[in-house]
Protein backbone atom coordinates (compact mmCIF):
# COMPACT_ATOMS: atom_id res chain seq x y z
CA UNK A 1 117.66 86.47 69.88
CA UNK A 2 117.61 83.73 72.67
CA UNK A 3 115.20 83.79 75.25
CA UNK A 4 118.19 83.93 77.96
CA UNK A 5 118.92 87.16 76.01
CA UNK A 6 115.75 89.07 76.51
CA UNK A 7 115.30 87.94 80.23
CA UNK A 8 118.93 89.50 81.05
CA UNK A 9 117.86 92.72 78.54
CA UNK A 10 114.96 93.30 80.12
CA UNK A 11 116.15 92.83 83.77
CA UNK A 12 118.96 95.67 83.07
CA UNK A 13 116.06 97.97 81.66
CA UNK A 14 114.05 97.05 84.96
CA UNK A 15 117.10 97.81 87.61
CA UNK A 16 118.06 100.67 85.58
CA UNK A 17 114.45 102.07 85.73
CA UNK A 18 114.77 101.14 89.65
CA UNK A 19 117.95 103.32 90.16
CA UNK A 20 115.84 105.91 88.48
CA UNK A 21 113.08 106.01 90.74
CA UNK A 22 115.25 105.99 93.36
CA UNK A 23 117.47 109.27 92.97
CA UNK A 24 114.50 110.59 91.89
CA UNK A 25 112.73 110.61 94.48
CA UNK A 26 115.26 110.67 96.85
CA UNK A 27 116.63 114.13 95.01
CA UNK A 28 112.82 115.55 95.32
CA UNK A 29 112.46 114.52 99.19
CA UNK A 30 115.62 116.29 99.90
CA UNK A 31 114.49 119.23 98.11
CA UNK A 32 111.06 119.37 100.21
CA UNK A 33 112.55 118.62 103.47
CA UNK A 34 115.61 121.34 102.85
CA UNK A 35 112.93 123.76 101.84
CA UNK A 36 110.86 123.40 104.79
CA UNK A 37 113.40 122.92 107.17
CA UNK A 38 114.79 126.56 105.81
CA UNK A 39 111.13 127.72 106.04
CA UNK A 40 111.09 126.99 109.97
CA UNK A 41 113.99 128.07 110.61
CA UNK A 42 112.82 131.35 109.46
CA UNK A 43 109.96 131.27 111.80
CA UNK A 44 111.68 129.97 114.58
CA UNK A 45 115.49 131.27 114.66
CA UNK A 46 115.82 129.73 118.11
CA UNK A 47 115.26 126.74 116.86
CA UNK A 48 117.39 126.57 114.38
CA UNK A 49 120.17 124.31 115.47
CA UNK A 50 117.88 121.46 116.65
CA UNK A 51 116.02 121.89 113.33
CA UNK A 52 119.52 121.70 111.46
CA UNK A 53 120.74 118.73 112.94
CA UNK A 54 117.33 116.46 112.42
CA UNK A 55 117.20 117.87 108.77
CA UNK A 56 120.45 116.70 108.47
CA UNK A 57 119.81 112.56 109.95
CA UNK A 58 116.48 112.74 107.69
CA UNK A 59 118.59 113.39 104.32
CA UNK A 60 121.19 110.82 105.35
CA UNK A 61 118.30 108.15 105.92
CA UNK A 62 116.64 109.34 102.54
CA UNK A 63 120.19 109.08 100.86
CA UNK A 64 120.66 105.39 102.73
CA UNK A 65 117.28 104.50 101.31
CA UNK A 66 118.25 105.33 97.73
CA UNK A 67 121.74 103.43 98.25
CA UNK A 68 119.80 100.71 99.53
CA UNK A 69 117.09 100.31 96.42
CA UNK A 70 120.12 100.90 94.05
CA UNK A 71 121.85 97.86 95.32
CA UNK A 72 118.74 95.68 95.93
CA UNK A 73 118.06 96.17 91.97
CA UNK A 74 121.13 96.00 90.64
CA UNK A 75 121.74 92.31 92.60
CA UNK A 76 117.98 90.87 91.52
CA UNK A 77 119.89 92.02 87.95
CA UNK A 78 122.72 89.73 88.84
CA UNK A 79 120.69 87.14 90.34
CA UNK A 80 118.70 86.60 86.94
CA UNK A 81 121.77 87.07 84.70
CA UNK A 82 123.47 84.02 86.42
């Protein structure tokens, strides 16, 4: 094996391990926040539409953020393969 070889293996393990992280935690932040967010709106029915709507712009940021790191890795992949 060449050396060129194991730099491009090992950068596709490390993006790969990247994307993982990322829907990872991404899928356990929604998860909290939904829960809570559920929780509250329990306790507080009145406030449940202003509740809904900011529960909804913090998963969309949290699912932007995940997009973001996915793409970020997988172009420092393409950066070193070239």
């Amino acid at each position: 094996m060449t050396e060129n070889a194991i730099i491009t293996a090992a950068s596709l393990i490390g993006a790969g391990l990247v994307c993982l992280g990322a829907a990872n935690g991404a899928g356990t932040g929604n998860g909290h926040l939904c829960g809570r967010t559920i929780e509250s709106m329990a306790r507080q029915p009145e406030e449940s539409g202003k509740l809904f709507t900011n529960m909804l712009v913090s998963v969309g940021l949290c699912n932007t953020l995940r997009l973001l790191e996915g793409h970020v890795a997988l172009l420092e992949e393409a950066v070193v393969v070239a």
